[in-house]
C-alpha atoms as a PDB file:
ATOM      1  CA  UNK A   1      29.214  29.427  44.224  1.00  0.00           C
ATOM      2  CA  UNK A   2      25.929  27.350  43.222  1.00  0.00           C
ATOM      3  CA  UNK A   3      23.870  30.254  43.443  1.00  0.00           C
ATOM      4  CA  UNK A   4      25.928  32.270  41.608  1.00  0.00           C
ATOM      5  CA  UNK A   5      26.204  29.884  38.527  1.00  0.00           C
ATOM      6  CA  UNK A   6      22.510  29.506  38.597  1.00  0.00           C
ATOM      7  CA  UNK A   7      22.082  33.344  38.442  1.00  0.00           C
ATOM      8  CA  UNK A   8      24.285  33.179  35.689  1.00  0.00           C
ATOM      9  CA  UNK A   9      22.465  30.406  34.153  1.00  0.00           C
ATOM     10  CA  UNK A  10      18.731  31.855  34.315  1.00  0.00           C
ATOM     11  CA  UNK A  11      20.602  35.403  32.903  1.00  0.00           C
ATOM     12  CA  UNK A  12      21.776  33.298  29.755  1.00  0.00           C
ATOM     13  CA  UNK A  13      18.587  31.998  29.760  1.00  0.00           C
ATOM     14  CA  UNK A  14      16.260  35.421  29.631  1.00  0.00           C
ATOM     15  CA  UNK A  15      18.886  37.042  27.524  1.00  0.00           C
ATOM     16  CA  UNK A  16      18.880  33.793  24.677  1.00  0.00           C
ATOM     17  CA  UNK A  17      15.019  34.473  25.018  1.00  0.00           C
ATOM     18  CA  UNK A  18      14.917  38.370  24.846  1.00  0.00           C
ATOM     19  CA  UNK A  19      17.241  37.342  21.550  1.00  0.00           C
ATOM     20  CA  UNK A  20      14.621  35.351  20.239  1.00  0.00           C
ATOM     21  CA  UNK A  21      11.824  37.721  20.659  1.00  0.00           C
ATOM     22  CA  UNK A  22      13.604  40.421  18.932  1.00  0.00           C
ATOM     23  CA  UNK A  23      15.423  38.723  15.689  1.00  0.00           C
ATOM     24  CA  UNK A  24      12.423  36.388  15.017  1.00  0.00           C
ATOM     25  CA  UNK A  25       9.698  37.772  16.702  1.00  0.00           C
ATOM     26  CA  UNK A  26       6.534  35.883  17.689  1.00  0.00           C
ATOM     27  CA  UNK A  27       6.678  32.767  16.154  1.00  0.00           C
ATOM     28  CA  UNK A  28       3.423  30.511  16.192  1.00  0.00           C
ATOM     29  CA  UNK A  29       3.922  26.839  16.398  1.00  0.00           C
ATOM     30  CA  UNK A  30       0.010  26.271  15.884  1.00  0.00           C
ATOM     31  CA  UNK A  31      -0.635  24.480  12.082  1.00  0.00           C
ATOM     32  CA  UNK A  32      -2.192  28.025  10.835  1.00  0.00           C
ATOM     33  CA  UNK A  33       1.160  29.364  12.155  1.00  0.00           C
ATOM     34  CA  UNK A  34       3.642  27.079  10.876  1.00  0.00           C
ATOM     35  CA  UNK A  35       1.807  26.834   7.556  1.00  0.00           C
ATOM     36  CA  UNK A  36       1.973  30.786   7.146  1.00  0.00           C
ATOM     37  CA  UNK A  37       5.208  30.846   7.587  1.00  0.00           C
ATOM     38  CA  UNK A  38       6.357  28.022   5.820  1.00  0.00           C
ATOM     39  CA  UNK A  39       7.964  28.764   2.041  1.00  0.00           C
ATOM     40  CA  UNK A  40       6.241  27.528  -1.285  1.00  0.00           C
ATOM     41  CA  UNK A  41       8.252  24.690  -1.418  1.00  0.00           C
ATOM     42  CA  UNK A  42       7.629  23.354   1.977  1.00  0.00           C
ATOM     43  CA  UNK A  43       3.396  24.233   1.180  1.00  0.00           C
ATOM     44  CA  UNK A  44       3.952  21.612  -2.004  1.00  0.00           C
ATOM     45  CA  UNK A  45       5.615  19.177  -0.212  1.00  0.00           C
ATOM     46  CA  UNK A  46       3.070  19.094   2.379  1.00  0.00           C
ATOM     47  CA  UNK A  47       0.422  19.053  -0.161  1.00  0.00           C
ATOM     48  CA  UNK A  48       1.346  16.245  -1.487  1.00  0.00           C
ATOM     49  CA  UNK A  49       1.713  14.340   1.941  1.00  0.00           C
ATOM     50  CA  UNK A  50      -1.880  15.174   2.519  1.00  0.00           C
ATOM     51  CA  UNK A  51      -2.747  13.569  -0.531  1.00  0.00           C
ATOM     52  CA  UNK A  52      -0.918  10.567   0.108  1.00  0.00           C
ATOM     53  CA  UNK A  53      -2.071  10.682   3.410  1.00  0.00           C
ATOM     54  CA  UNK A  54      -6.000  10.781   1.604  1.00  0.00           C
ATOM     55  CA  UNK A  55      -5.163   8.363  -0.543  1.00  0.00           C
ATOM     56  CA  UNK A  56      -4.173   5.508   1.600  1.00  0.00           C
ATOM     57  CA  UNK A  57      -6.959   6.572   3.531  1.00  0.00           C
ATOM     58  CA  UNK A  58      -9.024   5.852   0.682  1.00  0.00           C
ATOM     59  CA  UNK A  59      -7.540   2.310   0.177  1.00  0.00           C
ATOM     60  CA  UNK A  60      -7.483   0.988   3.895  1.00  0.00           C
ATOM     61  CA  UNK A  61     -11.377   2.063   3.542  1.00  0.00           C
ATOM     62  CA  UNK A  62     -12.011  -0.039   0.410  1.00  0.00           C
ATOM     63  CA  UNK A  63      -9.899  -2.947   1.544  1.00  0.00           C
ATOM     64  CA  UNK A  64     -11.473  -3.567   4.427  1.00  0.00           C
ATOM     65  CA  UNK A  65     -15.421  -3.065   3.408  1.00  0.00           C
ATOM     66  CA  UNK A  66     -14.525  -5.484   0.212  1.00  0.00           C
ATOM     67  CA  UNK A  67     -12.188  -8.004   2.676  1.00  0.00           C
ATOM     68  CA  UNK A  68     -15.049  -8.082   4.849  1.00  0.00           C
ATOM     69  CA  UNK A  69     -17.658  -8.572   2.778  1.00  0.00           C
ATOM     70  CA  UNK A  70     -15.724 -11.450   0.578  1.00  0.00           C
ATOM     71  CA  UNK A  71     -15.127 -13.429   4.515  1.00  0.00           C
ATOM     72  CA  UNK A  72     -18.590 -13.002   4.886  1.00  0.00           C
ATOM     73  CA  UNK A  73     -20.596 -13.973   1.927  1.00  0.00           C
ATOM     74  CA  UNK A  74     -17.733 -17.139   1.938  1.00  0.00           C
ATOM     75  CA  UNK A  75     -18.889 -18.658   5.144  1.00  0.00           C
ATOM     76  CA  UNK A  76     -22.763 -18.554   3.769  1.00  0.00           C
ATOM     77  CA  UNK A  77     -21.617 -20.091   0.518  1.00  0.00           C
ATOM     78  CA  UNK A  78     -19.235 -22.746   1.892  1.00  0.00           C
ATOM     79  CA  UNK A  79     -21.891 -24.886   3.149  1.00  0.00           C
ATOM     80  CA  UNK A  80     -24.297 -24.650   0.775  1.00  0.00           C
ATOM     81  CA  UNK A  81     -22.224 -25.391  -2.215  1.00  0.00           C
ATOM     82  CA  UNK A  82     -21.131 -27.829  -0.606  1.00  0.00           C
ATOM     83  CA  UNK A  83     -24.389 -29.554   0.440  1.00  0.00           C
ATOM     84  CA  UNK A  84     -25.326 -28.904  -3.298  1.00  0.00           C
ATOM     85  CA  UNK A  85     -22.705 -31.043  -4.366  1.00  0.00           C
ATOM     86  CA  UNK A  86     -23.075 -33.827  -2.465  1.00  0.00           C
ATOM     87  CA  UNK A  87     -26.483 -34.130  -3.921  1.00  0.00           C
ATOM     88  CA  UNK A  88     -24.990 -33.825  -7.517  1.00  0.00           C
ATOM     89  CA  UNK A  89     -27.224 -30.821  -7.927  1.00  0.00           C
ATOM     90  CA  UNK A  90     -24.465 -28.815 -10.605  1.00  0.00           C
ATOM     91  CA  UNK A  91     -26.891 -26.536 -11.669  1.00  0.00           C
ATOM     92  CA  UNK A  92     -27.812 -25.486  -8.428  1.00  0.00           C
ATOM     93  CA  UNK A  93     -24.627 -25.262  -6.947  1.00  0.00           C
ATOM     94  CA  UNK A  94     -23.967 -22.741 -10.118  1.00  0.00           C
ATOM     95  CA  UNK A  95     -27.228 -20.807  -8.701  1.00  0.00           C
ATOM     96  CA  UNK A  96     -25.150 -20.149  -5.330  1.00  0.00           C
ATOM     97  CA  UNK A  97     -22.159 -18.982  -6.660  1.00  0.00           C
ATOM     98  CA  UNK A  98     -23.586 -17.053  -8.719  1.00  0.00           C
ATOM     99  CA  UNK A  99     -25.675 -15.598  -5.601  1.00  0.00           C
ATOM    100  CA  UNK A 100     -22.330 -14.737  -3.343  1.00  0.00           C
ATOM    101  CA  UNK A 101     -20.422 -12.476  -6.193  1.00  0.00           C
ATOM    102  CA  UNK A 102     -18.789 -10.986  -3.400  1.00  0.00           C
ATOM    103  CA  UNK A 103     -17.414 -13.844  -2.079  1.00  0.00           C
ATOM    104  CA  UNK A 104     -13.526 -15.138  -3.787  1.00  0.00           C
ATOM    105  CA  UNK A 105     -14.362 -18.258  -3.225  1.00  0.00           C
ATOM    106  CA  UNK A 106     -17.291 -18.019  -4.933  1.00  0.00           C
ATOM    107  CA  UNK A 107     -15.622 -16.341  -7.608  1.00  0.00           C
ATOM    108  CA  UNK A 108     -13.152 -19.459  -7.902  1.00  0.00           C
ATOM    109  CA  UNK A 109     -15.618 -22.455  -7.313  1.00  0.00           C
ATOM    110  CA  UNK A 110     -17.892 -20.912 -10.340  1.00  0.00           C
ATOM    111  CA  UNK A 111     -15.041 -20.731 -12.817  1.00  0.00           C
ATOM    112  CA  UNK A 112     -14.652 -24.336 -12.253  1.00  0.00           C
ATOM    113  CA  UNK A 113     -18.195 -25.651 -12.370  1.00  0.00           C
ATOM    114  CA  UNK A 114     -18.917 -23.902 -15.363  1.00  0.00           C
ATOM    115  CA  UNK A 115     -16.249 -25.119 -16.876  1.00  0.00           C
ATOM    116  CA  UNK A 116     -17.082 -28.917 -15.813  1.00  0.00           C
ATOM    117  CA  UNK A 117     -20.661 -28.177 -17.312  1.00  0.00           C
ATOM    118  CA  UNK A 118     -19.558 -26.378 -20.594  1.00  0.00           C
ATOM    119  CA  UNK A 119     -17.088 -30.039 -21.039  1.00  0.00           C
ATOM    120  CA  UNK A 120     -20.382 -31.673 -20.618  1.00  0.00           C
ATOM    121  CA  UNK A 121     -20.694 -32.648 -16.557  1.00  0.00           C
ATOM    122  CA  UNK A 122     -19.502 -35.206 -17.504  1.00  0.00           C
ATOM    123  CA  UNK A 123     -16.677 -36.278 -14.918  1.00  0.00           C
ATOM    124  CA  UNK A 124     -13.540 -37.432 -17.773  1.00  0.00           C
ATOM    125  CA  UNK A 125      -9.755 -36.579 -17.609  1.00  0.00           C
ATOM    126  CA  UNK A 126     -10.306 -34.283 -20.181  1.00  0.00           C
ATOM    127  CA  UNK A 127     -12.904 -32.235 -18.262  1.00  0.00           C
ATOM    128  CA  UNK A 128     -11.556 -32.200 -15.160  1.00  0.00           C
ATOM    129  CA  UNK A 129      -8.160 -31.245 -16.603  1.00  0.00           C
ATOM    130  CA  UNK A 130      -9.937 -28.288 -18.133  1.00  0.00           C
ATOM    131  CA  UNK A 131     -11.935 -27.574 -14.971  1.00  0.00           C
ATOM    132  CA  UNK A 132      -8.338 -27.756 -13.309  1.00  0.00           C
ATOM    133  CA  UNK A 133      -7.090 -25.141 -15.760  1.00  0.00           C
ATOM    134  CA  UNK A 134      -9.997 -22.757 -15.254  1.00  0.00           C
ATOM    135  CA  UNK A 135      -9.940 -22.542 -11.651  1.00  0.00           C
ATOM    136  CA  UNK A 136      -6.079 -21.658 -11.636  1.00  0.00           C
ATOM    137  CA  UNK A 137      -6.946 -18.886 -14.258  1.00  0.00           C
ATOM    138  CA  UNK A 138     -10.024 -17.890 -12.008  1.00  0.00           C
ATOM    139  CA  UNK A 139      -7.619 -18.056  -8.670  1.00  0.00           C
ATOM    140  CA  UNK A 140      -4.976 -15.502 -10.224  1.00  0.00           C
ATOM    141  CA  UNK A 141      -7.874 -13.083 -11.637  1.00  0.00           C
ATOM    142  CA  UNK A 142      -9.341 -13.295  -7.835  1.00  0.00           C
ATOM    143  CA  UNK A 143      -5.886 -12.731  -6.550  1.00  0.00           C
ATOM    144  CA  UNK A 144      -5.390  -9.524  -8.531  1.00  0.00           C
ATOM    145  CA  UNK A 145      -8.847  -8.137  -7.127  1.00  0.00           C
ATOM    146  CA  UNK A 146      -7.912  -8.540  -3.553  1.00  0.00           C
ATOM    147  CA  UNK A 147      -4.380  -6.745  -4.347  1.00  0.00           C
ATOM    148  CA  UNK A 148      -5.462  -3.715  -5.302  1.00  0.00           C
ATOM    149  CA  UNK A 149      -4.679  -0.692  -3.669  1.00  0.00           C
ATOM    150  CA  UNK A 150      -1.765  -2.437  -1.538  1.00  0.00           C
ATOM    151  CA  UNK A 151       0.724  -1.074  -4.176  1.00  0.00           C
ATOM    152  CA  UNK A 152      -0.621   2.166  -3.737  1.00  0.00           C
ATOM    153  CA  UNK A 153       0.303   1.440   0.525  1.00  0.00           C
ATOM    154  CA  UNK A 154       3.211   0.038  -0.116  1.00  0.00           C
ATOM    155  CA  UNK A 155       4.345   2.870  -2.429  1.00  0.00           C
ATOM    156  CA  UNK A 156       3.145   5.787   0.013  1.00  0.00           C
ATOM    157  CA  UNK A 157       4.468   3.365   2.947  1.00  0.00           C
ATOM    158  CA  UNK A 158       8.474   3.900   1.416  1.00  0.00           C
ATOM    159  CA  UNK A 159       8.224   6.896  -0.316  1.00  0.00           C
ATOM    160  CA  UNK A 160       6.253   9.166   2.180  1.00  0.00           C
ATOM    161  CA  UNK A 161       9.695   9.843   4.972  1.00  0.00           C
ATOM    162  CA  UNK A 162      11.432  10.570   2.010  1.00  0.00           C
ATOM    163  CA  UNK A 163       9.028  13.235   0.913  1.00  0.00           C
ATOM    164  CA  UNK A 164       9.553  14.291   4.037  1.00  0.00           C
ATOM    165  CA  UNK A 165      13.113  14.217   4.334  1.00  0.00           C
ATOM    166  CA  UNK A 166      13.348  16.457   1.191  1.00  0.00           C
ATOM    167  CA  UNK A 167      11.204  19.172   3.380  1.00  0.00           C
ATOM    168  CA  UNK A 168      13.561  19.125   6.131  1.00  0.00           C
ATOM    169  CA  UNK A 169      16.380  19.806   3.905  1.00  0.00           C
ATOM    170  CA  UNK A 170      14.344  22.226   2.047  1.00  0.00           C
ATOM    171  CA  UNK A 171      14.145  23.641   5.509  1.00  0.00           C
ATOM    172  CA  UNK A 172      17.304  23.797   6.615  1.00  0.00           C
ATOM    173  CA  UNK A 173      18.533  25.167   3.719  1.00  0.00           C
ATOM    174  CA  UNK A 174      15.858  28.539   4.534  1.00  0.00           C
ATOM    175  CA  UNK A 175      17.372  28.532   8.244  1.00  0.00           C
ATOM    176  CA  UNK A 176      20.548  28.659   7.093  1.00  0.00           C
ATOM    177  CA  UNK A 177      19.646  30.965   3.816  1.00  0.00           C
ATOM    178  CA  UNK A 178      17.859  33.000   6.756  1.00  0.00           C
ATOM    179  CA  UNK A 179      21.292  33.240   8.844  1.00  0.00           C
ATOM    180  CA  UNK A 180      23.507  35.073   5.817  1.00  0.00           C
ATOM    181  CA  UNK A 181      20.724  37.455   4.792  1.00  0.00           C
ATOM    182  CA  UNK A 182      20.277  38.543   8.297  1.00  0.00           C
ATOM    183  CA  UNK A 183      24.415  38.304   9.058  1.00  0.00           C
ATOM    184  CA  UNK A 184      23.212  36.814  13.006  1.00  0.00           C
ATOM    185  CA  UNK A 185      23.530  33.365  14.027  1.00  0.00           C
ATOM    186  CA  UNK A 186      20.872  34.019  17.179  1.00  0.00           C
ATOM    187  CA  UNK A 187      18.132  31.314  17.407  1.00  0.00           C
ATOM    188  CA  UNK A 188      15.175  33.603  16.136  1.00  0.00           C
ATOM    189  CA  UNK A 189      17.080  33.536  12.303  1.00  0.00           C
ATOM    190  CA  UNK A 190      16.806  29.749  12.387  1.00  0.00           C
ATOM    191  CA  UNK A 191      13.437  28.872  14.332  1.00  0.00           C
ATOM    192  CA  UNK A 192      11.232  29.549  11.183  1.00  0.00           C
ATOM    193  CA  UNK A 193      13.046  27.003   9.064  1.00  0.00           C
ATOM    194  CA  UNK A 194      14.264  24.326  11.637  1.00  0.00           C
ATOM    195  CA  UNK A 195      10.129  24.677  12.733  1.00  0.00           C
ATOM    196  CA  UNK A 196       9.251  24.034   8.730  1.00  0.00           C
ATOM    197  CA  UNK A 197      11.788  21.323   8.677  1.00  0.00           C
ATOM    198  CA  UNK A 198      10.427  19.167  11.540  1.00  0.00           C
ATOM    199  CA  UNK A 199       6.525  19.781  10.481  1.00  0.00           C
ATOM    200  CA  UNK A 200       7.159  18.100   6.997  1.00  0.00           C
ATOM    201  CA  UNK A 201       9.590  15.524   8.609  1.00  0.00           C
ATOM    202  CA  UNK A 202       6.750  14.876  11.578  1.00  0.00           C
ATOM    203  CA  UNK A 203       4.064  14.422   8.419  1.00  0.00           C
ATOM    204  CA  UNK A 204       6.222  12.066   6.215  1.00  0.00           C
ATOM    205  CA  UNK A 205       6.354   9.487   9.118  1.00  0.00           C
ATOM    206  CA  UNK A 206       2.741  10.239  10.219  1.00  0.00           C
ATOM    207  CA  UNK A 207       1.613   9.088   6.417  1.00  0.00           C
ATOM    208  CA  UNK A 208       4.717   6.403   5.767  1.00  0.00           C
ATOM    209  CA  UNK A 209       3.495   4.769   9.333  1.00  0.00           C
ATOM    210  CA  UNK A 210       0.121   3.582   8.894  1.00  0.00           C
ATOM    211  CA  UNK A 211       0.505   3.224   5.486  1.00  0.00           C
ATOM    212  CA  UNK A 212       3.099   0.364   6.008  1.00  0.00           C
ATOM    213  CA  UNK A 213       1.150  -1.188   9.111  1.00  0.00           C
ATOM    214  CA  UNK A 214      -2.370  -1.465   6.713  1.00  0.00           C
ATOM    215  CA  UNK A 215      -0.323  -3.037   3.798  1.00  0.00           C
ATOM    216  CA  UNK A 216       1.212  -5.706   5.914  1.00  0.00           C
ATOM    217  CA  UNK A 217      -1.940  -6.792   7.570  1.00  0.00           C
ATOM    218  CA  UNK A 218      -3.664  -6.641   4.242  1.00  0.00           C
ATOM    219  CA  UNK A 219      -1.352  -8.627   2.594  1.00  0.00           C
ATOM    220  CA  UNK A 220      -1.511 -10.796   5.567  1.00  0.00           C
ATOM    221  CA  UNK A 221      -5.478 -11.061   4.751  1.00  0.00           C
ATOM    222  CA  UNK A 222      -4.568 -12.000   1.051  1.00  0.00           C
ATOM    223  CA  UNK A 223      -2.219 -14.942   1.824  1.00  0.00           C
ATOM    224  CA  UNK A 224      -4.356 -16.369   3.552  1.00  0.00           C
ATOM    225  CA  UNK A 225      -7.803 -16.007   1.383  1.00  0.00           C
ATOM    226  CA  UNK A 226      -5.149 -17.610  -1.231  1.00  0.00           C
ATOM    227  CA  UNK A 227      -4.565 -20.363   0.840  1.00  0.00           C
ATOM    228  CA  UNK A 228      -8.429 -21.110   1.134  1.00  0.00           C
ATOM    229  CA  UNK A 229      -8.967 -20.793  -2.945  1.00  0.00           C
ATOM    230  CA  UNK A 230      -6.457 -23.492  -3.635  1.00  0.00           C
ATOM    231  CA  UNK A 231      -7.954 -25.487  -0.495  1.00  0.00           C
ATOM    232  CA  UNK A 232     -11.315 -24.937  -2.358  1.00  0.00           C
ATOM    233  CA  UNK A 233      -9.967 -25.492  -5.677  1.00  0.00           C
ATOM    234  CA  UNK A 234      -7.780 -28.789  -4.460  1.00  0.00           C
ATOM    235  CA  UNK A 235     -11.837 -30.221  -3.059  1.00  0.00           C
ATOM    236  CA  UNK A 236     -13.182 -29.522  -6.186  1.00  0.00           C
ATOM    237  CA  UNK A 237     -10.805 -30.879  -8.132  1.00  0.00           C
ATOM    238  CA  UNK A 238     -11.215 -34.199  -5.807  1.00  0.00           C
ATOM    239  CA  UNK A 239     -15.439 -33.999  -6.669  1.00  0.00           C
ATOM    240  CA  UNK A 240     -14.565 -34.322  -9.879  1.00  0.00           C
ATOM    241  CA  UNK A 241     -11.942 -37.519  -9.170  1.00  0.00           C
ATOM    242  CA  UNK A 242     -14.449 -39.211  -7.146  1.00  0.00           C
ATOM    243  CA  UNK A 243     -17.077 -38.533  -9.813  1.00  0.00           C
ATOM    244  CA  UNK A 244     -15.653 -40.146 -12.519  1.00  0.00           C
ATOM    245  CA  UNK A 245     -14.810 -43.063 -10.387  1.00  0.00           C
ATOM    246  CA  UNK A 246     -18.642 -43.394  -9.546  1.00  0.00           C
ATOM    247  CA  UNK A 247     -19.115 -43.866 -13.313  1.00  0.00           C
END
């Protein structure tokens, strides 16, 4: 009885095959194959995956040479401003800013000190007030710089699967288009499209997924390079205190 509905079962099995072979013929499931045989609707959708896929690329590249380099060049100018002005020395202090362009904090901590000097260095309510002022203006122009691109990631990140959602109903739609031209329900009418359908759904989620992971760690990497401009800012802000209580 086993043997006999396992005889039965490998018979379906050649038979659903043989079917295959002869409605559809050889179908390729290499890219060069499922590209040929994909329709020009499914080619433009995955066109413009690939160039999402290129562009967020392009980003995560940036991102992390300019993250990188601002961590870096902070670390060397910490210190040294730092020494600088405990010594009073404004002017030089300037000079190492100035030196570390790359560096936000730099970016932030020369906003203010100019600002002190252009009031006069002189350490009164009114210039610290204004050097107050110039380093929140200098903090939000900073924080802009180390945003961009993640819109770009985020946008890819949630719009990518749907991209390639519309491909797989693109798809379907051909297998099913491909069923009432050739009047035969047999797997070989539907393989092409059901084939074109997964490829762009497979591609969507292949761009959406990395896409999503780089902009949450990047914006990860921007919270907390905020966090150490108003830390900065806050200890600059107390120089200034301390220097006009000196006087």
């Amino acid at each position: 009885m086993i043997l006999a509905q396992l005889a039965h079962f490998a018979s379906h099995t050649v038979n659903t095959l043989a079917l295959f072979q002869e409605e559809g013929g050889a179908v390729s499931f290499s890219p060069a194959g499922l590209w040929e045989h994909m329709g020009w609707p499914a080619k433009v959708i995955a066109i413009i995956l690939f160039v999402e896929s290129i562009w967020s690329l392009a980003v995560m590249i940036d991102r992390v040479i300019y993250f990188n380099a601002a961590r870096k060049q902070s670390r060397e100018f910490a210190p040294k401003v730092a020494g600088a002005l405990k010594d009073a020395k404004l002017d030089e202090a300037i000079k190492i800013a100035d030196r570390n362009k790359k560096s936000h904090l730099a970016e932030v901590v020369t906003a203010g000190l100019q600002e002190f000097r252009a009031a006069g260095g002189v350490a009164t309510e009114e210039s610290i007030a204004s050097s107050g002022r110039a380093l929140e203006r200098s903090e939000a122009i900073v924080h802009a710089k180390l945003k961009k691109g993640l819109s770009v990631l985020a946008t890819i990140g949630s719009t990518a699967p749907f991209v390639g959602l519309l491909g797989t109903v693109i798809g379907i739609l051909n297998a099913f288009q491909a069923i009432a031209t050739q009047k035969t329900s047999g797997i070989g009418a539907v393989a092409g499209g059901i084939s074109e359908a997964l490829v762009t759904t497979a591609f969507g989620l292949l761009v959406a997924i990395p896409a999503v992971m780089a902009f949450n760690y990047f914006t990860g990497r921007v919270e907390s390079f905020d966090v150490e401009m108003d830390n900065s800012s806050s200890e600059l802000v107390d120089y200034f205190i301390k220097q006009s209580h000196k006087r």
